[in-house]
N, C-alpha and C. Protein backbone atom coordinates (compact mmCIF):
# COMPACT_ATOMS: atom_id res chain seq x y z
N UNK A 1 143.93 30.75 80.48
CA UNK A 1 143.55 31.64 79.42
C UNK A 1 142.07 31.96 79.49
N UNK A 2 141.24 30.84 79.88
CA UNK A 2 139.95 31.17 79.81
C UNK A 2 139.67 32.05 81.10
N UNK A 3 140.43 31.60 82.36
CA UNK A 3 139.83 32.74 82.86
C UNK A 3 139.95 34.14 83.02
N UNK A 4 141.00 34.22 82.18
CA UNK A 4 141.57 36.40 81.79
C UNK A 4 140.62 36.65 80.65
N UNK A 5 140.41 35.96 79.84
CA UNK A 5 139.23 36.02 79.26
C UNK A 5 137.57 36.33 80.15
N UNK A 6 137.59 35.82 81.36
CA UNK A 6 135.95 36.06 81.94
C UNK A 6 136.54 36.95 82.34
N UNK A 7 137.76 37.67 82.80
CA UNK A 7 137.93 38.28 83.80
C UNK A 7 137.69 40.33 83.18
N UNK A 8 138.02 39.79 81.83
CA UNK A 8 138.44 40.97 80.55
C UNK A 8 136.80 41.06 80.83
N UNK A 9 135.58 40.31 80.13
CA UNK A 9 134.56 40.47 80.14
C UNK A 9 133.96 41.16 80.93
N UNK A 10 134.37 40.96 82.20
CA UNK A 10 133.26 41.31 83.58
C UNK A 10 133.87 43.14 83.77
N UNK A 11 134.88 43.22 83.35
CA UNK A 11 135.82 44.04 83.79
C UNK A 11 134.58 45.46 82.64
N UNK A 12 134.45 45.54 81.55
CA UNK A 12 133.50 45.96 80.73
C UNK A 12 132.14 46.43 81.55
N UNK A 13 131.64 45.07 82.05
CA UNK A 13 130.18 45.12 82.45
C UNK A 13 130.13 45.77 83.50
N UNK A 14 131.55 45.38 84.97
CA UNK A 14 130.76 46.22 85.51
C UNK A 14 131.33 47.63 85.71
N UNK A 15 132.58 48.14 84.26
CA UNK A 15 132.39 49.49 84.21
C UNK A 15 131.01 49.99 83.91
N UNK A 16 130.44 49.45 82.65
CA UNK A 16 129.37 49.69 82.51
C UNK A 16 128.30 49.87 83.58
N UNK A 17 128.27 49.30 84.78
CA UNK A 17 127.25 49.67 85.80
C UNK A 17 127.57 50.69 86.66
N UNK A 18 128.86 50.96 86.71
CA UNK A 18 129.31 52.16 87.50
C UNK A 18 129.12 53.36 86.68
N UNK A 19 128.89 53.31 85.30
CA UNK A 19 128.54 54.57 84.37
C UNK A 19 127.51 54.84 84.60
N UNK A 20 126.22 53.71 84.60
CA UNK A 20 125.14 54.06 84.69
C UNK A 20 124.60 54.28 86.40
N UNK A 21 125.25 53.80 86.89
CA UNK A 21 124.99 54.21 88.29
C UNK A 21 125.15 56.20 88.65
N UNK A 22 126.65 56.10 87.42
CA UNK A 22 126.84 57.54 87.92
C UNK A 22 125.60 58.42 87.13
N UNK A 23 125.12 57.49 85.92
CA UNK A 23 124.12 58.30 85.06
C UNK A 23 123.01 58.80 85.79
N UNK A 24 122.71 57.61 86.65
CA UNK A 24 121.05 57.96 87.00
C UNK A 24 121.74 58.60 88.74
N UNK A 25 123.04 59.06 89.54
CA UNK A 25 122.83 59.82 90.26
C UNK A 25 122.85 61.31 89.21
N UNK A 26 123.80 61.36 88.28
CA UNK A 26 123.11 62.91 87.93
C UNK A 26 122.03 63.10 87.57
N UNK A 27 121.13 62.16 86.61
CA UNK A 27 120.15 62.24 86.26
C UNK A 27 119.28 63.12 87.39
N UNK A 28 119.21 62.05 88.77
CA UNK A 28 117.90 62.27 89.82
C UNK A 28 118.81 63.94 90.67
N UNK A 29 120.08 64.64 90.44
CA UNK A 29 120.25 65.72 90.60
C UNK A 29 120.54 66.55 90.12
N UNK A 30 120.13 66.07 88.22
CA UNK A 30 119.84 67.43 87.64
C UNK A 30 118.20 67.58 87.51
N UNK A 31 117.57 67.05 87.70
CA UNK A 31 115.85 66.78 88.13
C UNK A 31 115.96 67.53 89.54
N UNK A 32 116.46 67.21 90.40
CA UNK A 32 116.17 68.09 91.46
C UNK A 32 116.55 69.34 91.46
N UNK A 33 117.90 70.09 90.86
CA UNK A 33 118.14 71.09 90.28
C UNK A 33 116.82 72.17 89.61
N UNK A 34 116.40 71.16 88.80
CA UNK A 34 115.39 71.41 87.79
C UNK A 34 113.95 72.01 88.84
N UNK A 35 113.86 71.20 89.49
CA UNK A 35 112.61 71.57 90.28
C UNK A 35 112.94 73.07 91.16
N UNK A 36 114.17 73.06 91.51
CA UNK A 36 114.29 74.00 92.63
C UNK A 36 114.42 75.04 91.58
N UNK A 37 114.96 75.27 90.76
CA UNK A 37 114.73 76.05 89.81
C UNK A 37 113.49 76.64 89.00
N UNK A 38 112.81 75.29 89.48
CA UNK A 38 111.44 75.91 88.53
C UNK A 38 110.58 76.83 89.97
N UNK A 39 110.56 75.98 91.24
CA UNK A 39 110.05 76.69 92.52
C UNK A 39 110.58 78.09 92.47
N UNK A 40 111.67 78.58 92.15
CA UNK A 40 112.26 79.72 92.13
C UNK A 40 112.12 80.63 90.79
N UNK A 41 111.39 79.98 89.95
CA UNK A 41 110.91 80.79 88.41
C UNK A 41 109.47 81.14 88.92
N UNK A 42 108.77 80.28 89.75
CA UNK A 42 107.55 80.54 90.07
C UNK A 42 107.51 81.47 91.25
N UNK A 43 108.27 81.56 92.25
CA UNK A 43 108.04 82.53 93.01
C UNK A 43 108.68 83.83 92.59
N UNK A 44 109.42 83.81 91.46
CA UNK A 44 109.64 84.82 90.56
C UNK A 44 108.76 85.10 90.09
N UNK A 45 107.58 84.44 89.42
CA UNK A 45 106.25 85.10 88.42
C UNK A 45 105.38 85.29 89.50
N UNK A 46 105.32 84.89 90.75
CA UNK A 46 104.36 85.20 92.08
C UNK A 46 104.89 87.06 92.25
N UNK A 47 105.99 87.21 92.46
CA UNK A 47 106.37 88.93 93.08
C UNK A 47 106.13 89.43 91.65
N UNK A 48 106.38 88.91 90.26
CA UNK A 48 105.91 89.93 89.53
C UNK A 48 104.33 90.46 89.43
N UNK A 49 103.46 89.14 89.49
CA UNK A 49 102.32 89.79 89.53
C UNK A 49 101.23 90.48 90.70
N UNK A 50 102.52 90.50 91.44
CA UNK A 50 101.97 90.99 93.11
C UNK A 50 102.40 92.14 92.54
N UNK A 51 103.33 92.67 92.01
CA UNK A 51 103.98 93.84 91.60
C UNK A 51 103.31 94.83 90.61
N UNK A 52 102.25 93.92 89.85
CA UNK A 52 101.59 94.52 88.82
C UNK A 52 100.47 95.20 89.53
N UNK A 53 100.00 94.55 90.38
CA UNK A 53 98.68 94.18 90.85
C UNK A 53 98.95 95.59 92.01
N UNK A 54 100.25 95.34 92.67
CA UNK A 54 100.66 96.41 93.50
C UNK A 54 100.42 97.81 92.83
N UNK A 55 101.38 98.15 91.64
CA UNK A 55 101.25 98.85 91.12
C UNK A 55 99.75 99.65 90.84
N UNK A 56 98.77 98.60 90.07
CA UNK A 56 97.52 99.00 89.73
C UNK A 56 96.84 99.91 90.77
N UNK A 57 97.32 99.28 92.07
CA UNK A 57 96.14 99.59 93.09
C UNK A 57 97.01 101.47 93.27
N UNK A 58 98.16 101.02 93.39
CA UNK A 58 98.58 102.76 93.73
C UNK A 58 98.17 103.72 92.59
N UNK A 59 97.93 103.44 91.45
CA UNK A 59 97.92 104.38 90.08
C UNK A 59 96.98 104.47 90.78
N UNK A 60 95.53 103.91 90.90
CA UNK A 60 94.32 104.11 91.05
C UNK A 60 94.41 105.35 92.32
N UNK A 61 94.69 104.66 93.67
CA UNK A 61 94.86 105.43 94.19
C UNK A 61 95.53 106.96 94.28
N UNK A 62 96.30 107.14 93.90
CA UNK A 62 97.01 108.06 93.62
C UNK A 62 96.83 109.10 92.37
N UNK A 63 95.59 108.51 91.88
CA UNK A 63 94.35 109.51 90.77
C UNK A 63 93.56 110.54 91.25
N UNK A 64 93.17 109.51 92.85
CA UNK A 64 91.84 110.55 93.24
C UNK A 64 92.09 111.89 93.95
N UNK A 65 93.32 112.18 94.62
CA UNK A 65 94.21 113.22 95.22
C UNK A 65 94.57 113.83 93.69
N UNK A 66 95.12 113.23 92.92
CA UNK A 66 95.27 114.76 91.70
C UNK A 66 94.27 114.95 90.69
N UNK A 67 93.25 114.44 90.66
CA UNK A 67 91.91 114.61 90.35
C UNK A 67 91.19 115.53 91.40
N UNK A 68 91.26 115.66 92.21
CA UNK A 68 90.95 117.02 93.21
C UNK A 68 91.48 117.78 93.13
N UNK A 69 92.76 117.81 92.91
CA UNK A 69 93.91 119.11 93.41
C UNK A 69 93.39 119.80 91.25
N UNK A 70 93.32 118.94 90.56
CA UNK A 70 93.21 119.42 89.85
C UNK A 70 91.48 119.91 88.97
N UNK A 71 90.56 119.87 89.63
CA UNK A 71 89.37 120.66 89.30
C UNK A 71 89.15 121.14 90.81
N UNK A 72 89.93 121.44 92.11
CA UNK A 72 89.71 122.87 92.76
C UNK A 72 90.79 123.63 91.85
N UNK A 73 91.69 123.87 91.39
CA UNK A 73 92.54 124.32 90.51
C UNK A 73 91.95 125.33 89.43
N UNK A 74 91.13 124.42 88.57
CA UNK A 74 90.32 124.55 87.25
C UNK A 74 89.50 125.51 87.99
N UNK A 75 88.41 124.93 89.26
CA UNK A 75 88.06 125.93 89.15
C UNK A 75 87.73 127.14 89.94
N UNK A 76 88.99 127.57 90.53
CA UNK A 76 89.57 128.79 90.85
C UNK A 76 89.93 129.34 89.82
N UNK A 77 90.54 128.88 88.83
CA UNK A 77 91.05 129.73 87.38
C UNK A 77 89.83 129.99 87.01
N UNK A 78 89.05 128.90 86.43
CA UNK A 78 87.71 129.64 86.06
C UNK A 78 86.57 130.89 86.61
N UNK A 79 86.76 130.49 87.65
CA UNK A 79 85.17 131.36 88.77
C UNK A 79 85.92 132.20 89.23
N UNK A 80 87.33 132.31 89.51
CA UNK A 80 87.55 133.11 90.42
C UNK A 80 86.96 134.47 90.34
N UNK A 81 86.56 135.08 89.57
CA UNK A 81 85.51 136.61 89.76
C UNK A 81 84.88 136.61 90.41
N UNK A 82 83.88 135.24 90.50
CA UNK A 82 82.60 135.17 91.33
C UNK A 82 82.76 134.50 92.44
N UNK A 83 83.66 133.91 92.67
CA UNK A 83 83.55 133.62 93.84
C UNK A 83 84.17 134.22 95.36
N UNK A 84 83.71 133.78 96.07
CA UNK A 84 83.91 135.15 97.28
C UNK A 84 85.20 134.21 98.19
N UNK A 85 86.17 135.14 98.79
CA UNK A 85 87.48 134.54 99.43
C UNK A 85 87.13 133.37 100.31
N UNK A 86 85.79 132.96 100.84
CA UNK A 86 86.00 131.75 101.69
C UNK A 86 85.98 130.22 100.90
N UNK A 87 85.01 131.00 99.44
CA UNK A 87 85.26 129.50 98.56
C UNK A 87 86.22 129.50 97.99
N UNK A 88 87.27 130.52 97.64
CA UNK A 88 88.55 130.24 97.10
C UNK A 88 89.04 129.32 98.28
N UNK A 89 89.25 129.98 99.44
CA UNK A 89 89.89 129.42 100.52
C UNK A 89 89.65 127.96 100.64
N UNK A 90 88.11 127.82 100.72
CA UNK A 90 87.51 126.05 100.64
C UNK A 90 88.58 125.32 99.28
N UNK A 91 88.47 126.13 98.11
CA UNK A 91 88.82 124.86 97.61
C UNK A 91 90.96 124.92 97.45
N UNK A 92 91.44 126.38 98.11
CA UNK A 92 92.58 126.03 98.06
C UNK A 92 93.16 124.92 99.25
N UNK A 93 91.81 124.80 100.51
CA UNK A 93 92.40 124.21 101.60
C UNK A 93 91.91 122.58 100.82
N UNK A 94 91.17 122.00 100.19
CA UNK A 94 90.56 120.97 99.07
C UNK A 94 92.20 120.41 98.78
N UNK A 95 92.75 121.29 97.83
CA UNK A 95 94.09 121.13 96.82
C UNK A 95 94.98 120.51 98.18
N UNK A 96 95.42 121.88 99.02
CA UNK A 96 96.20 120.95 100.09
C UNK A 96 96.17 119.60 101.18
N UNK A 97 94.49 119.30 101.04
CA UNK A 97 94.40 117.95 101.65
C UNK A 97 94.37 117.27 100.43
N UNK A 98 94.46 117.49 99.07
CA UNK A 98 94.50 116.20 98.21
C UNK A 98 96.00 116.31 97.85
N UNK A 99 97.10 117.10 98.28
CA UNK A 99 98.19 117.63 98.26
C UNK A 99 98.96 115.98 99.20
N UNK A 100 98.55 116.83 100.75
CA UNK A 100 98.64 115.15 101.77
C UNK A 100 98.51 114.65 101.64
N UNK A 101 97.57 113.98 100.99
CA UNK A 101 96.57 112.54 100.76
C UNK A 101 97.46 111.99 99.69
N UNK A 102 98.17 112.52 99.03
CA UNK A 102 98.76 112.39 97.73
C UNK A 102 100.81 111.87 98.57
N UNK A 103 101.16 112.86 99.42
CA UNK A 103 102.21 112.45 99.87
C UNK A 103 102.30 111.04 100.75
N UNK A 104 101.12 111.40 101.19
CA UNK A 104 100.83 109.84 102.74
C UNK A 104 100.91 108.54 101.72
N UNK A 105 99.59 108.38 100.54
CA UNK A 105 100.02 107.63 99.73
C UNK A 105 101.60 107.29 98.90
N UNK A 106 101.94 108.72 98.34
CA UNK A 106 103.04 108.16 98.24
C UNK A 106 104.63 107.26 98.96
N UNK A 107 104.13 107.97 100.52
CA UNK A 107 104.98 107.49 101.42
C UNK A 107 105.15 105.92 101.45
N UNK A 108 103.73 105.57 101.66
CA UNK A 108 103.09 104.13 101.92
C UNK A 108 103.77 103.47 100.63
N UNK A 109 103.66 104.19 99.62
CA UNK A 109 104.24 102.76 98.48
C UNK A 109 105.86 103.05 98.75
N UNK A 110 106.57 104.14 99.13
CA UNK A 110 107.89 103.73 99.45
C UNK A 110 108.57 102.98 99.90
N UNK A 111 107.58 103.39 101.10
CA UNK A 111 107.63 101.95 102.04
C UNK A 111 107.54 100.80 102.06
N UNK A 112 106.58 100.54 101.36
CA UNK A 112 106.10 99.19 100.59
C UNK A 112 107.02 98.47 99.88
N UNK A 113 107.74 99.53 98.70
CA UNK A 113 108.84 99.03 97.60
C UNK A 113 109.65 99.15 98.45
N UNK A 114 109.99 99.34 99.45
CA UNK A 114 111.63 99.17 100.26
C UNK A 114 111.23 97.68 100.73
N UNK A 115 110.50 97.75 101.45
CA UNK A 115 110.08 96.26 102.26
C UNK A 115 109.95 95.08 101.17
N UNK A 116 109.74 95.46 100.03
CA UNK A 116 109.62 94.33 99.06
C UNK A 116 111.07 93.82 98.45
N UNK A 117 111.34 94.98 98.16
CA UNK A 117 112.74 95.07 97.91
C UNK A 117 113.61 94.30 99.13
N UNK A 118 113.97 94.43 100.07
CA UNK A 118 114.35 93.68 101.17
C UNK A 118 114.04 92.37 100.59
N UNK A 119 112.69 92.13 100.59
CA UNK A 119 112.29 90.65 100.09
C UNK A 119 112.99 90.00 99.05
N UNK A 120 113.25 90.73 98.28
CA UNK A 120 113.28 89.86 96.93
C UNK A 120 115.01 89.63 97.04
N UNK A 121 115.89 90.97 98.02
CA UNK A 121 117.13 90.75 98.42
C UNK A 121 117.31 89.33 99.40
N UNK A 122 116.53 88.93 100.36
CA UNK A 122 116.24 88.12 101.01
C UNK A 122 116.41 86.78 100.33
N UNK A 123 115.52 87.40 99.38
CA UNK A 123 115.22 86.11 98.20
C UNK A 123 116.19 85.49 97.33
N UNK A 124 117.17 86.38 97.13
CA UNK A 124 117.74 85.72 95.51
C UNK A 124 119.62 85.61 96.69
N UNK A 125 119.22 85.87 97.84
CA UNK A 125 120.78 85.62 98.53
C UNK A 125 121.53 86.37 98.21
């Protein structure tokens, strides 16, 4: 009798160690979960602010081409009385290189957002 009695006892304890055995393997792989998840929230907030930052630089860029196209514009509407056909000509040929300058840039960020895009497809699998 006494020993179905130790036997009942032990039978408890070492369920009990196989619980906690199984505790602390999920434990140490929902912690690793956790990390790879957080590495992947952070290289998530890394492409957004490459993205911002991306962005900024093209607005900027992409000012100084319609900031030309638009005061040779202005002022052909304005002067045009006085001014004689080679400075019209100067500043309509002005408009069409800030015209290019304006497409080349825009090309470049297409390009850019495709290739990033790829990336972030790359990225998330």
């Amino acid at each position: 009798m006494k020993e179905k009695l130790n036997l009942s006892i032990m039978v408890p304890r070492i369920s009990m160690k196989i619980k906690q055995d199984l505790s602390i393997k999920r434990i140490d792989q929902l912690e690793l979960e956790n990390a790879q998840l957080h590495a992947l929230l952070q290289k998530q907030i890394d492409i957004n602010q490459s993205k911002t930052v991306f962005l900024a630089k093209v607005s900027h860029d992409l000012r100084s081409p319609l900031t030309n196209i638009q005061l040779s514009a202005s002022l052909i509407e304005h002067y045009y009385k006085y001014m004689n056909e080679e400075k019209i000509f100067g500043h309509l040929g002005k408009i069409k290189d800030a015209v290019s300058n304006f497409v080349v840039i825009l090309n470049n960020y297409l390009l850019t957002e495709q290739d990033q895009k790829v990336d972030e497809d790359q990225f998330t699998g």
